[in-house]
C-alpha atoms as a PDB file:
ATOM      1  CA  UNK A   1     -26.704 -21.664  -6.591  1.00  0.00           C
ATOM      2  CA  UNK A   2     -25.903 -20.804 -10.319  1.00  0.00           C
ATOM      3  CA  UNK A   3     -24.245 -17.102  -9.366  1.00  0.00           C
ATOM      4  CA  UNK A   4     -21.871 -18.459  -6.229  1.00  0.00           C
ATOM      5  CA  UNK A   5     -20.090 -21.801  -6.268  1.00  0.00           C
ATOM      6  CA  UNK A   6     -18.763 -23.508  -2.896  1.00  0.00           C
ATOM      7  CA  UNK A   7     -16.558 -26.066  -2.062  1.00  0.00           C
ATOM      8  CA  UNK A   8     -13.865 -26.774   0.661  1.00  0.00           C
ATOM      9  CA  UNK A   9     -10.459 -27.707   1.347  1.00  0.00           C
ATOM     10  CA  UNK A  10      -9.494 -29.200   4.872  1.00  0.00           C
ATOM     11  CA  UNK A  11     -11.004 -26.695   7.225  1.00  0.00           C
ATOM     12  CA  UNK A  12     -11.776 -24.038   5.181  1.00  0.00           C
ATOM     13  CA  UNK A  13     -14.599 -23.092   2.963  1.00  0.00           C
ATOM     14  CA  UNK A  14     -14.460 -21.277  -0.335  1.00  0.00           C
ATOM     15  CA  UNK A  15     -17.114 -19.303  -1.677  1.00  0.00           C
ATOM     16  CA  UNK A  16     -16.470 -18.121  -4.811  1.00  0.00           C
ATOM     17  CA  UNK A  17     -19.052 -15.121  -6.729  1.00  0.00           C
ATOM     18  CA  UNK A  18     -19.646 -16.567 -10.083  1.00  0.00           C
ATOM     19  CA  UNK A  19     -20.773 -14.267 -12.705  1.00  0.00           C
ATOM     20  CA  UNK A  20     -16.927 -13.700 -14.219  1.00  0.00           C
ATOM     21  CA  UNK A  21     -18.774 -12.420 -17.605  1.00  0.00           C
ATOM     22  CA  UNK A  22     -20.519  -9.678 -15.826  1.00  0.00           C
ATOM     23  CA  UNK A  23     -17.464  -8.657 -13.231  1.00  0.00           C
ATOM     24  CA  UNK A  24     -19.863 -10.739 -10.630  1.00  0.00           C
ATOM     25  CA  UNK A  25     -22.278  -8.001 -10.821  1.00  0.00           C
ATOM     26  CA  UNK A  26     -25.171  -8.761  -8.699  1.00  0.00           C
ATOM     27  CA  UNK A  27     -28.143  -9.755  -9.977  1.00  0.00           C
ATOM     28  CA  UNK A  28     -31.636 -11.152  -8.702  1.00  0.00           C
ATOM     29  CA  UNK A  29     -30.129 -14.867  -8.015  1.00  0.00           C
ATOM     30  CA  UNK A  30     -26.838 -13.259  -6.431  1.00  0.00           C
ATOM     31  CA  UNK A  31     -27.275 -12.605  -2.983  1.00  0.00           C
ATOM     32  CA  UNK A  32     -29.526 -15.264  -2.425  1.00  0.00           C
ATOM     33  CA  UNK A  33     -26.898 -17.825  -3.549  1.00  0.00           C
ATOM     34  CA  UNK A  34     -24.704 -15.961  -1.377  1.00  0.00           C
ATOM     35  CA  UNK A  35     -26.703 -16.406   1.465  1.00  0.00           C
ATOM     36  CA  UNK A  36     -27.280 -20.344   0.990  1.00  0.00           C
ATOM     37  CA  UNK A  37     -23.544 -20.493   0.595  1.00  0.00           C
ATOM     38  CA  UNK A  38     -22.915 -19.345   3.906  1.00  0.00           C
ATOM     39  CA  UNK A  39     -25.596 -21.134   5.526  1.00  0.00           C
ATOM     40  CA  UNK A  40     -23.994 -24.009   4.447  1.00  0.00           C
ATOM     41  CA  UNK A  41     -20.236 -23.548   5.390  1.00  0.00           C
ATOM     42  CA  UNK A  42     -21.856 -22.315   8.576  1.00  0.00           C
ATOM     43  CA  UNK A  43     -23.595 -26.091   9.360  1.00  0.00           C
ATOM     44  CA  UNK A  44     -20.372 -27.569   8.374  1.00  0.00           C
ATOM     45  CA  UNK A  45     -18.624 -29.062  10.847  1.00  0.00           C
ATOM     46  CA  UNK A  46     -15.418 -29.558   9.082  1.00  0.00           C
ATOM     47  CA  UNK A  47     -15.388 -26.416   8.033  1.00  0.00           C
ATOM     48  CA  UNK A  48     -13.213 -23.410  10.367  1.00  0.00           C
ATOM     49  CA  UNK A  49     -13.385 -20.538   8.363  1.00  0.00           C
ATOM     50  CA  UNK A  50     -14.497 -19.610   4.936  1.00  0.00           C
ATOM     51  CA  UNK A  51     -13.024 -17.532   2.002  1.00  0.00           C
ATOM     52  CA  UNK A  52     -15.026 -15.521   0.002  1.00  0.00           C
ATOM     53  CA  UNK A  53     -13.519 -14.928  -3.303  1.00  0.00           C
ATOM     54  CA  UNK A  54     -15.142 -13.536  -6.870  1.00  0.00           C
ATOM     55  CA  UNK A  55     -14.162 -14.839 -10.496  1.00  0.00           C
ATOM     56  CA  UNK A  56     -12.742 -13.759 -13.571  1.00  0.00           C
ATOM     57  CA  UNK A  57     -11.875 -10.147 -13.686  1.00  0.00           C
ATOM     58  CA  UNK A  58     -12.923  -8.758 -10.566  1.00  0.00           C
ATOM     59  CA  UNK A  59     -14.749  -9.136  -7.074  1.00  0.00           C
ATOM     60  CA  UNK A  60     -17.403  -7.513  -7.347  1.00  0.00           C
ATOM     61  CA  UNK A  61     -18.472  -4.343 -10.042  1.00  0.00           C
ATOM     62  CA  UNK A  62     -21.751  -3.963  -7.643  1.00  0.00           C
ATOM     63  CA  UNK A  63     -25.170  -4.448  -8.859  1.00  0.00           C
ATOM     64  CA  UNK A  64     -25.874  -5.314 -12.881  1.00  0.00           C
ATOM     65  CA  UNK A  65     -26.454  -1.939 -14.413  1.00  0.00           C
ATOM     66  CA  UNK A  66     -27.795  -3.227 -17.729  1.00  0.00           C
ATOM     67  CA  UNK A  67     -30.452  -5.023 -15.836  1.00  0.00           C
ATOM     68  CA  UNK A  68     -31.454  -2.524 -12.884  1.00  0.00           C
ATOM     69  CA  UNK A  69     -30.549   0.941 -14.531  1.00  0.00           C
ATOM     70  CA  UNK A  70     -30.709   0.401 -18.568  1.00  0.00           C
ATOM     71  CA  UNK A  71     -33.516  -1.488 -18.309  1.00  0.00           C
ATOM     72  CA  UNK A  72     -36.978  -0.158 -18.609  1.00  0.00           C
ATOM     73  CA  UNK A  73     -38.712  -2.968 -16.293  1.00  0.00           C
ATOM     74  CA  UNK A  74     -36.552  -3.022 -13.662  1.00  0.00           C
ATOM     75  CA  UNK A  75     -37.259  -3.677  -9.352  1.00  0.00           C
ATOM     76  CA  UNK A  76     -35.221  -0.787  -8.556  1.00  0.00           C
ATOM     77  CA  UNK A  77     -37.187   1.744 -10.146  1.00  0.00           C
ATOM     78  CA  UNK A  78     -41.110   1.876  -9.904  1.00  0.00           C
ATOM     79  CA  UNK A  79     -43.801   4.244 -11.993  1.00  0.00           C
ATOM     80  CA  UNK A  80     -45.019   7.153  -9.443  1.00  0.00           C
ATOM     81  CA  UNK A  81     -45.960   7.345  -7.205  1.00  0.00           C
ATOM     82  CA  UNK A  82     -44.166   4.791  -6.136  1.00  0.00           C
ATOM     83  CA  UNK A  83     -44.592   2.388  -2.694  1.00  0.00           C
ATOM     84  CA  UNK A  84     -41.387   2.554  -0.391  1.00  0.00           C
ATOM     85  CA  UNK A  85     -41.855  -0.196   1.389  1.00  0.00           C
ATOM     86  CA  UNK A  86     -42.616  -2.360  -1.759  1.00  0.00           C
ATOM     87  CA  UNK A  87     -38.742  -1.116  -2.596  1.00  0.00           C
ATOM     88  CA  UNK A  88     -37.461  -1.316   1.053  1.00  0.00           C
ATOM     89  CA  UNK A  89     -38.995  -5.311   1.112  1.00  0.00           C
ATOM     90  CA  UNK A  90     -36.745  -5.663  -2.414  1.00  0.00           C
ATOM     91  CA  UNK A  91     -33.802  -3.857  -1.133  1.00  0.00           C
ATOM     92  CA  UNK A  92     -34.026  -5.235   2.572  1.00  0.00           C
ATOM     93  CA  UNK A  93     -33.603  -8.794   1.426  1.00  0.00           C
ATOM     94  CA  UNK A  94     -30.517  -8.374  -0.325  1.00  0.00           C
ATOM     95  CA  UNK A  95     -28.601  -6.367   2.716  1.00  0.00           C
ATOM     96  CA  UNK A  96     -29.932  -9.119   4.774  1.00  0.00           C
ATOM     97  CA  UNK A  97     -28.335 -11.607   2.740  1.00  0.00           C
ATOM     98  CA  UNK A  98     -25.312  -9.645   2.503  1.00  0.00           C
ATOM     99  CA  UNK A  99     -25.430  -9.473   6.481  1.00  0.00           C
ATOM    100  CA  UNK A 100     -25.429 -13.354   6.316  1.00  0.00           C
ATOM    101  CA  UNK A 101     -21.511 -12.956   6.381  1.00  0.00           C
ATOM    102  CA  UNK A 102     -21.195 -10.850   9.055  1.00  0.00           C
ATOM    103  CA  UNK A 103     -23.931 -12.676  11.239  1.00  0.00           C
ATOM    104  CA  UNK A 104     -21.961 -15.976  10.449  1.00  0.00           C
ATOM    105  CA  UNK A 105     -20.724 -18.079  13.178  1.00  0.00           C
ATOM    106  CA  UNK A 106     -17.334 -18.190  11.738  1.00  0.00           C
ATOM    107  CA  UNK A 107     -15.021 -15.769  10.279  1.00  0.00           C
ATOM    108  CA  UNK A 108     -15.501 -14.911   7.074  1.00  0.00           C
ATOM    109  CA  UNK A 109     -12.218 -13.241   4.824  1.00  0.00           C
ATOM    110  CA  UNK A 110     -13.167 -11.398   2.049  1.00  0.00           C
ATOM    111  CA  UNK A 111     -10.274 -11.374  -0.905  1.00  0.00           C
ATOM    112  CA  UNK A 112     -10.518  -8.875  -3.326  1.00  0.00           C
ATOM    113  CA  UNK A 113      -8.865  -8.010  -7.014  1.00  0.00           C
ATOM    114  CA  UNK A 114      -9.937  -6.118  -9.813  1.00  0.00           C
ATOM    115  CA  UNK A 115     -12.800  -4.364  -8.392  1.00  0.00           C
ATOM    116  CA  UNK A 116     -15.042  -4.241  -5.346  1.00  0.00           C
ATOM    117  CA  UNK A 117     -17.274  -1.209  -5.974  1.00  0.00           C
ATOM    118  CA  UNK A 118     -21.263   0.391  -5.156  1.00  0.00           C
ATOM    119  CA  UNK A 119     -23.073  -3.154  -3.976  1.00  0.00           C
ATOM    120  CA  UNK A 120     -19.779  -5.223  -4.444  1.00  0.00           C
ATOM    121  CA  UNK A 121     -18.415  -3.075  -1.801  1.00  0.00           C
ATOM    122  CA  UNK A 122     -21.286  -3.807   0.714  1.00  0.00           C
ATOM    123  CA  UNK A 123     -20.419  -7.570   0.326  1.00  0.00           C
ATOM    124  CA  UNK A 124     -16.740  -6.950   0.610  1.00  0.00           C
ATOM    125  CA  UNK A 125     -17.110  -4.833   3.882  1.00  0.00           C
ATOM    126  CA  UNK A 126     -19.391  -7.225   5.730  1.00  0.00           C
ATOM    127  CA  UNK A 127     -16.641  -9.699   5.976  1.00  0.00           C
ATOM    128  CA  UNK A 128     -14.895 -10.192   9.319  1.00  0.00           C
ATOM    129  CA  UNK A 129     -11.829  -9.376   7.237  1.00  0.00           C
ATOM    130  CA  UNK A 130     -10.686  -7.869   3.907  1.00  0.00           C
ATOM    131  CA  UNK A 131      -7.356  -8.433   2.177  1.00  0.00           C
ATOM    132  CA  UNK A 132      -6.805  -6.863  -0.989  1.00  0.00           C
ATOM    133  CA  UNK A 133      -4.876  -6.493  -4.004  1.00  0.00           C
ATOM    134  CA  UNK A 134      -3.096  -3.224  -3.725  1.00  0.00           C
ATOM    135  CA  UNK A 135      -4.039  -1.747  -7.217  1.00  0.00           C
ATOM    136  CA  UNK A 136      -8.073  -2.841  -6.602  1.00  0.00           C
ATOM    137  CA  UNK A 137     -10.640  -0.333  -6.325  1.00  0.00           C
ATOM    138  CA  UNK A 138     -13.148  -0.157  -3.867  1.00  0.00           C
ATOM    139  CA  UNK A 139     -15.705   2.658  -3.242  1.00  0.00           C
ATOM    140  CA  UNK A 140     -19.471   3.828  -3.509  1.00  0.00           C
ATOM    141  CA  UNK A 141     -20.066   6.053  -6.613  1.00  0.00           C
ATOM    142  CA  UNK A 142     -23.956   5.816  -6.208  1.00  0.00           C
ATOM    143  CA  UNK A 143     -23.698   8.094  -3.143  1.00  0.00           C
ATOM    144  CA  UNK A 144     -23.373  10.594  -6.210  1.00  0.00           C
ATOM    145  CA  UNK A 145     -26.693   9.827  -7.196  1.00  0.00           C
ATOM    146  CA  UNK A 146     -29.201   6.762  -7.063  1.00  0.00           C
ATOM    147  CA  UNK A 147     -27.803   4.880  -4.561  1.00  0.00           C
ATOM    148  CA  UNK A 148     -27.285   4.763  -0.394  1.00  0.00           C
ATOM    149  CA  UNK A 149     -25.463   1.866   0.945  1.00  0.00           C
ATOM    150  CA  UNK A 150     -27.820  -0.164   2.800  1.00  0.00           C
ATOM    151  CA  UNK A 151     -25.454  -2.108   4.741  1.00  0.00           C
ATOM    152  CA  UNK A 152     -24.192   1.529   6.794  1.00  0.00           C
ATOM    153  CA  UNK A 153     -20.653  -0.722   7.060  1.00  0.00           C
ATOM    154  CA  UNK A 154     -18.645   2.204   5.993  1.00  0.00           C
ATOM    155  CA  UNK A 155     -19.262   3.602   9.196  1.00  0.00           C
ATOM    156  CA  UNK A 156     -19.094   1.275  11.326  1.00  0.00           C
ATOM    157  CA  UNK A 157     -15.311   0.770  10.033  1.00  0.00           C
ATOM    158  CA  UNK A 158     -13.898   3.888   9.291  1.00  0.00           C
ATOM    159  CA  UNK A 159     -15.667   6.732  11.796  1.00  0.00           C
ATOM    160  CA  UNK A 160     -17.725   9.157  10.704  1.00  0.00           C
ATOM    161  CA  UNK A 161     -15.208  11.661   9.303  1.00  0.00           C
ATOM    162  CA  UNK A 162     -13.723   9.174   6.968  1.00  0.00           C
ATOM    163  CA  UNK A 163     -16.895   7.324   5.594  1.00  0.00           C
ATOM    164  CA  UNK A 164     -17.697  11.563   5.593  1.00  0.00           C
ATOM    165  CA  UNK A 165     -14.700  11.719   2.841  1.00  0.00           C
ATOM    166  CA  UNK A 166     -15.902   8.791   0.833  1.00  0.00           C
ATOM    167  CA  UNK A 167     -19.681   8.973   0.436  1.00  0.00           C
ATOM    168  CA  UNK A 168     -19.959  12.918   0.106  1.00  0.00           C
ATOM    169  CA  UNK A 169     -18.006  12.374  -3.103  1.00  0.00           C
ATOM    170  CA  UNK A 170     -18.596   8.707  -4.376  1.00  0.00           C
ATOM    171  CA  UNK A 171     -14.492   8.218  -4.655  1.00  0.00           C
ATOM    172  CA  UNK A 172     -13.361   5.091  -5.357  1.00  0.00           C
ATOM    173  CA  UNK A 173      -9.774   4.385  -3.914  1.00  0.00           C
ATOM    174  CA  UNK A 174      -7.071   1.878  -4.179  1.00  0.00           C
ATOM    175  CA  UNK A 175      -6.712  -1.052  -2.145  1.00  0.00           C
ATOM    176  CA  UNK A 176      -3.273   0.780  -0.488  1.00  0.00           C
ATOM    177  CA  UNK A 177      -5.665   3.843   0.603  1.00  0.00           C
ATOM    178  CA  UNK A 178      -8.286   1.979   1.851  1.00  0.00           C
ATOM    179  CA  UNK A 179      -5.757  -0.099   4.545  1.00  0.00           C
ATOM    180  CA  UNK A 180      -4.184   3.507   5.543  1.00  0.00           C
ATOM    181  CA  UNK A 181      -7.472   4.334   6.189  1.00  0.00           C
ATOM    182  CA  UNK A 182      -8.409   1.256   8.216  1.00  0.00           C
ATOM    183  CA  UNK A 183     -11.184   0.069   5.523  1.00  0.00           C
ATOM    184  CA  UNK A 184      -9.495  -3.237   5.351  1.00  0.00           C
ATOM    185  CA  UNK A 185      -7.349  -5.194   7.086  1.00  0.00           C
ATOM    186  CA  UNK A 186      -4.500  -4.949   4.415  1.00  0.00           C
ATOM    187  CA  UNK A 187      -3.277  -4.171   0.714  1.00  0.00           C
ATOM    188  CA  UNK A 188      -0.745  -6.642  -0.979  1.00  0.00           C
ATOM    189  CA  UNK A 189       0.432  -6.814  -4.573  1.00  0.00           C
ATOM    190  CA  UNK A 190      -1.263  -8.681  -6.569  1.00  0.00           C
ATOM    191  CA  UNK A 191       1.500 -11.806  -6.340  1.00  0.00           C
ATOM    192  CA  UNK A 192       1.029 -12.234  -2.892  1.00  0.00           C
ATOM    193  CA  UNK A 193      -3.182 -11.363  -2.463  1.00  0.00           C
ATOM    194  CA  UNK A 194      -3.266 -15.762  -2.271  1.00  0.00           C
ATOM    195  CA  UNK A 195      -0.560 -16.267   0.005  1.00  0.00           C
ATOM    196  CA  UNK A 196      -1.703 -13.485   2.347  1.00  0.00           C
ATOM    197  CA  UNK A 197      -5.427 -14.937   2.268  1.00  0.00           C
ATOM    198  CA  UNK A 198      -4.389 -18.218   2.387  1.00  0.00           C
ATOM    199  CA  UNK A 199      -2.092 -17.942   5.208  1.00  0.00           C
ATOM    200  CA  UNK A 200      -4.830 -15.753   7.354  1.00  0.00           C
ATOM    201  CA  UNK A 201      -7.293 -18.714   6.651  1.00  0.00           C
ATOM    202  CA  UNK A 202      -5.116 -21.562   7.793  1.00  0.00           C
ATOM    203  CA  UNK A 203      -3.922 -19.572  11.122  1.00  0.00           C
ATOM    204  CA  UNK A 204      -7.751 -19.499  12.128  1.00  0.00           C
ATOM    205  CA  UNK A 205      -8.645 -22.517  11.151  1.00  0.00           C
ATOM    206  CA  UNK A 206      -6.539 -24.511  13.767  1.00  0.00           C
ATOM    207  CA  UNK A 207      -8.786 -22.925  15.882  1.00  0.00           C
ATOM    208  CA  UNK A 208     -11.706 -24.904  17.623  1.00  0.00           C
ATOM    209  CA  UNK A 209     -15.407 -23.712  15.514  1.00  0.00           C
ATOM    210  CA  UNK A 210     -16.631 -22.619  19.367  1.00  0.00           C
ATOM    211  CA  UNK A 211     -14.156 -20.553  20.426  1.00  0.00           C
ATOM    212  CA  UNK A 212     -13.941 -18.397  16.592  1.00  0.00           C
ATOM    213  CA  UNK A 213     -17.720 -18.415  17.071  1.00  0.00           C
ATOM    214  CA  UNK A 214     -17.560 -16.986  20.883  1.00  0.00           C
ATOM    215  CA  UNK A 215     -14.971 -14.190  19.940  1.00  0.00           C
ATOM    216  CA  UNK A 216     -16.769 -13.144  16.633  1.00  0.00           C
ATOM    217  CA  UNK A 217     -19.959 -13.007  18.409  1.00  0.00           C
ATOM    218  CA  UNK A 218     -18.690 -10.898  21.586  1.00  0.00           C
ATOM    219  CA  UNK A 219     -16.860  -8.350  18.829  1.00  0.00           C
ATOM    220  CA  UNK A 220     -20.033  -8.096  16.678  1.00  0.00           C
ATOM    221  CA  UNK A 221     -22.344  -7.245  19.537  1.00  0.00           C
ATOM    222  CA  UNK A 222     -20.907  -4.208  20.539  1.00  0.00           C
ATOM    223  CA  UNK A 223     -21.720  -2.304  16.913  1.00  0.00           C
ATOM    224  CA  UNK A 224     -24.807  -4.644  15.979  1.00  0.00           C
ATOM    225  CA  UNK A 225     -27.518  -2.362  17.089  1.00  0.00           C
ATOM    226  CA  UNK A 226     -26.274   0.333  15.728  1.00  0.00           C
ATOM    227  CA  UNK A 227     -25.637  -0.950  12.688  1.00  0.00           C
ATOM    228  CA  UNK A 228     -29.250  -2.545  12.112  1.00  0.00           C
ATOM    229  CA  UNK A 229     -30.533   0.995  13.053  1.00  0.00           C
ATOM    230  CA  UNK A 230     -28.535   2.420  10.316  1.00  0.00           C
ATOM    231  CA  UNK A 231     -29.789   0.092   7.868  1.00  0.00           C
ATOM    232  CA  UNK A 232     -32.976   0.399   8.187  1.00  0.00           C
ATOM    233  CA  UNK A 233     -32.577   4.123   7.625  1.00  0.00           C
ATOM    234  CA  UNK A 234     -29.891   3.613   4.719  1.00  0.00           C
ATOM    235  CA  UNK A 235     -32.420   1.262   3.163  1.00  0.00           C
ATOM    236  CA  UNK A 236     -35.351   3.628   3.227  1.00  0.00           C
ATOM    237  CA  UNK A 237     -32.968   6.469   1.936  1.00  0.00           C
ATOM    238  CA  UNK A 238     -32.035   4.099  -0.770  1.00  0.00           C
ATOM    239  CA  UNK A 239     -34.989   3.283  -2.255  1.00  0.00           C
ATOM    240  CA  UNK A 240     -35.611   7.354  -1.955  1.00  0.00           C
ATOM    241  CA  UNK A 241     -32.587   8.109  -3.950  1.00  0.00           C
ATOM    242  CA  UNK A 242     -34.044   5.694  -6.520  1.00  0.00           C
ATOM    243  CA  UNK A 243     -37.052   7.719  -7.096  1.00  0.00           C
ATOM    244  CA  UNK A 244     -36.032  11.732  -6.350  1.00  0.00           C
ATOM    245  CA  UNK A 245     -35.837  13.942  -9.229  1.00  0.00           C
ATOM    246  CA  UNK A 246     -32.018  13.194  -9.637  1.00  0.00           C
ATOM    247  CA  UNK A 247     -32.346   9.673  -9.220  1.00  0.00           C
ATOM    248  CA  UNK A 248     -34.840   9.290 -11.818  1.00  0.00           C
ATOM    249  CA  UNK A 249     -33.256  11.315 -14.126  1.00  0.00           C
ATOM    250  CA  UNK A 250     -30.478   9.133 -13.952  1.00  0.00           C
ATOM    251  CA  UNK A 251     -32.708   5.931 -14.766  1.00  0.00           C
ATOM    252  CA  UNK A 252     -33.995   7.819 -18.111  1.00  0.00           C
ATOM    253  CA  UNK A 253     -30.233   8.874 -19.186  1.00  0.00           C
ATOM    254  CA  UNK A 254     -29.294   5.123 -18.497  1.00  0.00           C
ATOM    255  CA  UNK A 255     -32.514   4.385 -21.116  1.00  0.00           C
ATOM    256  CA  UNK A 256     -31.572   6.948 -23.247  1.00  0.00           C
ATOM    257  CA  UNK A 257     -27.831   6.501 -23.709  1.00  0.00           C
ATOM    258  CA  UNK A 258     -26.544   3.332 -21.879  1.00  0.00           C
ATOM    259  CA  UNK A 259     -25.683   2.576 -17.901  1.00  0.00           C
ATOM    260  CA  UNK A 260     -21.952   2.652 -18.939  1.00  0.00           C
ATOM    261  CA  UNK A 261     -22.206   6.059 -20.520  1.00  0.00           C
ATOM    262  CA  UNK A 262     -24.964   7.553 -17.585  1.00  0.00           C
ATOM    263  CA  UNK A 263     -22.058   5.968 -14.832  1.00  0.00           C
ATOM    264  CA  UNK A 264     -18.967   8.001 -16.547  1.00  0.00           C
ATOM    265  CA  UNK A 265     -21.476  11.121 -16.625  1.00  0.00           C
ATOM    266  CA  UNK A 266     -21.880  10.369 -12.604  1.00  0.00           C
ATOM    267  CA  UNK A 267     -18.647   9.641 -11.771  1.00  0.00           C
ATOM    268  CA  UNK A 268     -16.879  12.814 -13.534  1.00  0.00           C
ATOM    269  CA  UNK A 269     -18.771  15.397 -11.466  1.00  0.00           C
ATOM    270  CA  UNK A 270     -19.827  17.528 -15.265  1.00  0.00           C
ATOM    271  CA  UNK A 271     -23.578  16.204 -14.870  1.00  0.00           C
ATOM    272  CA  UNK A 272     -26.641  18.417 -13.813  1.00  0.00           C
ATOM    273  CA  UNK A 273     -28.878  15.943 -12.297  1.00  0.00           C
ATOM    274  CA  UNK A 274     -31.179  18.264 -10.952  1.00  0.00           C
ATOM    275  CA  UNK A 275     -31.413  19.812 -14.472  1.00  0.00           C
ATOM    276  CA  UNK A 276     -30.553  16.694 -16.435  1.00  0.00           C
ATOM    277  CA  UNK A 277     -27.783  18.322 -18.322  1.00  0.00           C
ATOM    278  CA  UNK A 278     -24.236  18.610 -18.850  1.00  0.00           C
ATOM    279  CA  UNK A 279     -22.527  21.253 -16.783  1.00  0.00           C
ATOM    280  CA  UNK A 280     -21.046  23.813 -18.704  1.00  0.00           C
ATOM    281  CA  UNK A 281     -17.657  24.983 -17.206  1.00  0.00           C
ATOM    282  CA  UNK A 282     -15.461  28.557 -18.646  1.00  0.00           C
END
């Protein structure tokens, strides 16, 4: 695992994203490690409940940019015509691995600072729980263009009219917004975001594995179907964002003038993606 470290204390495990250089942007290696790390809390007997934590500066920034945008030879982006289901195998993977948090038999809290945005948000919300920082940002800016979020969690935790509000405009929002919207479970300063986790953790963990198990299993059941539905669908429609006119327009500006300078062009709304321009406003 050379993106995610793990390790335990007592009864709870830590999994930690490790790519502090990069924000823990997710690369090819990511959500595999990910995956293996929860497999392996999961077969731990000692272990209650695991924390899921990212290094350095952030959570999560969501996937690595410079890799799967500014690069020419990239898996996200194939010459046309292209083969959906060659991208839906590629992008199918990951949410599954993702999904290996939520599928867990044991609670999983997610802990968030700095960031937790695009792909780092689809991590972060398939946690059992979320506590973050109240100055951290979380949000989808790809639903602007080149990007669907294959894990459909936004739904499934805020309603349709609120997960409406976030991907029809690709906000990001503090951590305090996202708890008054239900997102998460809650928003602390920063000074307190280990205490709060760490005191969450240690109630569940004197907890017997079976009955956590029992009670995360009944509570998962009634939204899994609908969820998996969704993601199929989400995953199709991302790949298809990907590779419409917009989309691919945004892959050559990322070529042409750097991911970080193609994502502030997104993000501020003055970009013609249809046209590939700037939008000229009086």
């Amino acid at each position: 695992m050379s993106t995610v470290t793990f390790g335990k204390t007592g009864r709870i495990g830590r999994i930690t994203l490790n790519r502090p250089a990069r924000l823990n942007a997710i690369n090819d290696d990511l959500p595999r490690d990910l995956q293996a790390a929860v497999e392996a809390a999961d077969q731990d007997r000692d272990i209650h409940v695991m924390v899921l934590s990212g290094a350095g500066d952030a959570f999560c920034a969501g996937y690595d940019l410079a890799h799967y945008a500014q690069d020419p030879n990239t898996p996200m982006t194939q010459d046309m015509p292209w083969d959906p289901m060659q991208d839906y195998q590629f992008m199918w993977a990951n949410t599954q691995c993702f999904m290996s948090l939520f599928r867990a038999m044991k609670p999983v809290i997610c802990k968030v600072h700095g960031y937790a945005v695009a792909g780092g948000s689809d991590i972060a919300l398939c946690c059992d729980m979320v506590i973050m920082e109240d100055s951290a940002q979380i949000g989808y800016m790809p639903a602007r263009v080149w990007g669907c979020p294959t894990t459909a969690m936004w739904t499934f935790r805020l309603g349709p009219e609120k997960a409406k509000r976030m991907l029809l405009t690709g906000d990001k929002i503090s951590g305090t917004e996202a708890a008054q919207m239900g997102l998460v479970l809650k928003a602390v300063p920063p000074a307190q975001l280990d205490t709060e986790v760490e005191a969450l953790a240690e109630r569940m963990a004197t907890v017997p594995i079976n009955q956590l198990a029992m009670n995360k299993m009944v509570i998962n059941q009634v939204a899994e179907a609908q969820i998996v539905q969704a993601q199929r669908l989400a995953t199709v429609f991302d790949g298809i964002t990907r590779h419409s006119p917009e989309g691919m327009n945004f892959k050559t500006r990322s070529e042409e003038v750097g991911w970080k300078e193609a994502v502030r062009e997104r993000d501020s709304g003055l970009y013609d993606w249809t046209r590939n321009r700037p939008i000229n406003r009086p």
